[in-house]
C-alpha atoms as a PDB file:
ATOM      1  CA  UNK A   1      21.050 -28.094 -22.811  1.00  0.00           C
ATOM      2  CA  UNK A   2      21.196 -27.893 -18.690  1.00  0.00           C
ATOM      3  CA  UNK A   3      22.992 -24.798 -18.843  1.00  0.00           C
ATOM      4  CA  UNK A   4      20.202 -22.866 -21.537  1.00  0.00           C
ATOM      5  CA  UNK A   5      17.433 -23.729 -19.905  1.00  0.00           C
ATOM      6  CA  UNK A   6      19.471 -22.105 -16.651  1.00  0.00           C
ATOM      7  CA  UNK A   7      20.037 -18.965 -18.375  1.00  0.00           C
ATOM      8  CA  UNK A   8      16.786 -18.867 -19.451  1.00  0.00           C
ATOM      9  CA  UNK A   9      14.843 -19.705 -16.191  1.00  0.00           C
ATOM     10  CA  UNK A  10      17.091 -17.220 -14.181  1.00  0.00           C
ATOM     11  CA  UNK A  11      16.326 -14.528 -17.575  1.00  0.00           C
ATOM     12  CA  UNK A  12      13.082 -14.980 -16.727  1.00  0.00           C
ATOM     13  CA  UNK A  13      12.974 -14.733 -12.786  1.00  0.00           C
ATOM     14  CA  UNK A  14      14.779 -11.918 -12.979  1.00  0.00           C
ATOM     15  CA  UNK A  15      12.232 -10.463 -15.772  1.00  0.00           C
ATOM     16  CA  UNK A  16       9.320 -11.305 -13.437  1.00  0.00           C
ATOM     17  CA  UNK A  17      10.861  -9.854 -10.516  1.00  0.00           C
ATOM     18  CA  UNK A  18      11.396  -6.240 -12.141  1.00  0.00           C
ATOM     19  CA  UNK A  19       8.547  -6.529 -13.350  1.00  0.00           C
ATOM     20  CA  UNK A  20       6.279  -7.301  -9.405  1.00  0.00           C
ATOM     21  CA  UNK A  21       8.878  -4.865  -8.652  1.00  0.00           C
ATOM     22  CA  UNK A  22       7.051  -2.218 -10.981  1.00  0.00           C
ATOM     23  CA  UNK A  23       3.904  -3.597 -10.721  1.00  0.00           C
ATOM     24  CA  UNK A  24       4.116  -2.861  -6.774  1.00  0.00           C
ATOM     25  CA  UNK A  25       5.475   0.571  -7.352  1.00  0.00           C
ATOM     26  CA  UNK A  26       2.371   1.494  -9.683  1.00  0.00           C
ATOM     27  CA  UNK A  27       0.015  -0.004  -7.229  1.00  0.00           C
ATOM     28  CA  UNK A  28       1.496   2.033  -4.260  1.00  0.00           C
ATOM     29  CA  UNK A  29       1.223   4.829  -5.912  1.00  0.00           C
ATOM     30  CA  UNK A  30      -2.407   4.389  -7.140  1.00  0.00           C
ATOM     31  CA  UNK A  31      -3.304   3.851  -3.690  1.00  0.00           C
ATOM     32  CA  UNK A  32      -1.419   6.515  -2.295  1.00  0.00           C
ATOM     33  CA  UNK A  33      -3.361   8.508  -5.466  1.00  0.00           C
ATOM     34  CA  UNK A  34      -6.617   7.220  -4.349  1.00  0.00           C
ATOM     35  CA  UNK A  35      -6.607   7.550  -0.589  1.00  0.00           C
ATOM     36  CA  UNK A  36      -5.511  11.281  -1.144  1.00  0.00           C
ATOM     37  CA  UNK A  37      -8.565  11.777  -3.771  1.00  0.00           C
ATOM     38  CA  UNK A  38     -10.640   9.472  -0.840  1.00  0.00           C
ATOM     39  CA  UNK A  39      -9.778  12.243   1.757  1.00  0.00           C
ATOM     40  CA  UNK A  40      -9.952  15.142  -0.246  1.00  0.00           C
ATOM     41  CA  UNK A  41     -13.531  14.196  -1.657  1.00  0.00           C
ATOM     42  CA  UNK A  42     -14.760  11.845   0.490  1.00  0.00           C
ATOM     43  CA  UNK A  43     -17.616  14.513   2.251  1.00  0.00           C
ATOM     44  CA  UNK A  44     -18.480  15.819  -1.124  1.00  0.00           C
ATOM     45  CA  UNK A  45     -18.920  12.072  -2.223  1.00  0.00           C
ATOM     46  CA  UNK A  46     -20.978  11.011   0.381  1.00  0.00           C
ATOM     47  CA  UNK A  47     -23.092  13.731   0.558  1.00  0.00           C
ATOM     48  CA  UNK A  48     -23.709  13.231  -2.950  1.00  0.00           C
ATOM     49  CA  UNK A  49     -24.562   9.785  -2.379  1.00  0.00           C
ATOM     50  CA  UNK A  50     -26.330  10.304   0.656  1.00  0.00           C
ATOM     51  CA  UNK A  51     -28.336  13.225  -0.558  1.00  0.00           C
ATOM     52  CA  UNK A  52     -28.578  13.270  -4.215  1.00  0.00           C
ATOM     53  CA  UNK A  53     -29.213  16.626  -6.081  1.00  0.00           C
END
């Protein structure tokens, strides 16, 4: 009984951890994704916003 409910706690650390793992690579990448956007755009954007058409 002790030793199942091991297996399965350490099953599912180790499932949560690849998974932050992942989680944190998507989310770098998004950023990384939406600072470069951010600095490609960001005059276009705010003169947009600043000075609608």
């Amino acid at each position: 009984m002790m030793k199942v409910s091991k297996e399965a706690i350490e099953k599912k650390s180790k499932r949560t951890s690849e998974y932050n793992i992942h989680s944190h690579l998507v989310f770098t990448l998004l950023l990384n994704f939406i600072m470069g956007v951010h600095t490609q755009y960001s005059e276009n954007i705010r003169n947009q916003f600043l000075h609608p058409v």
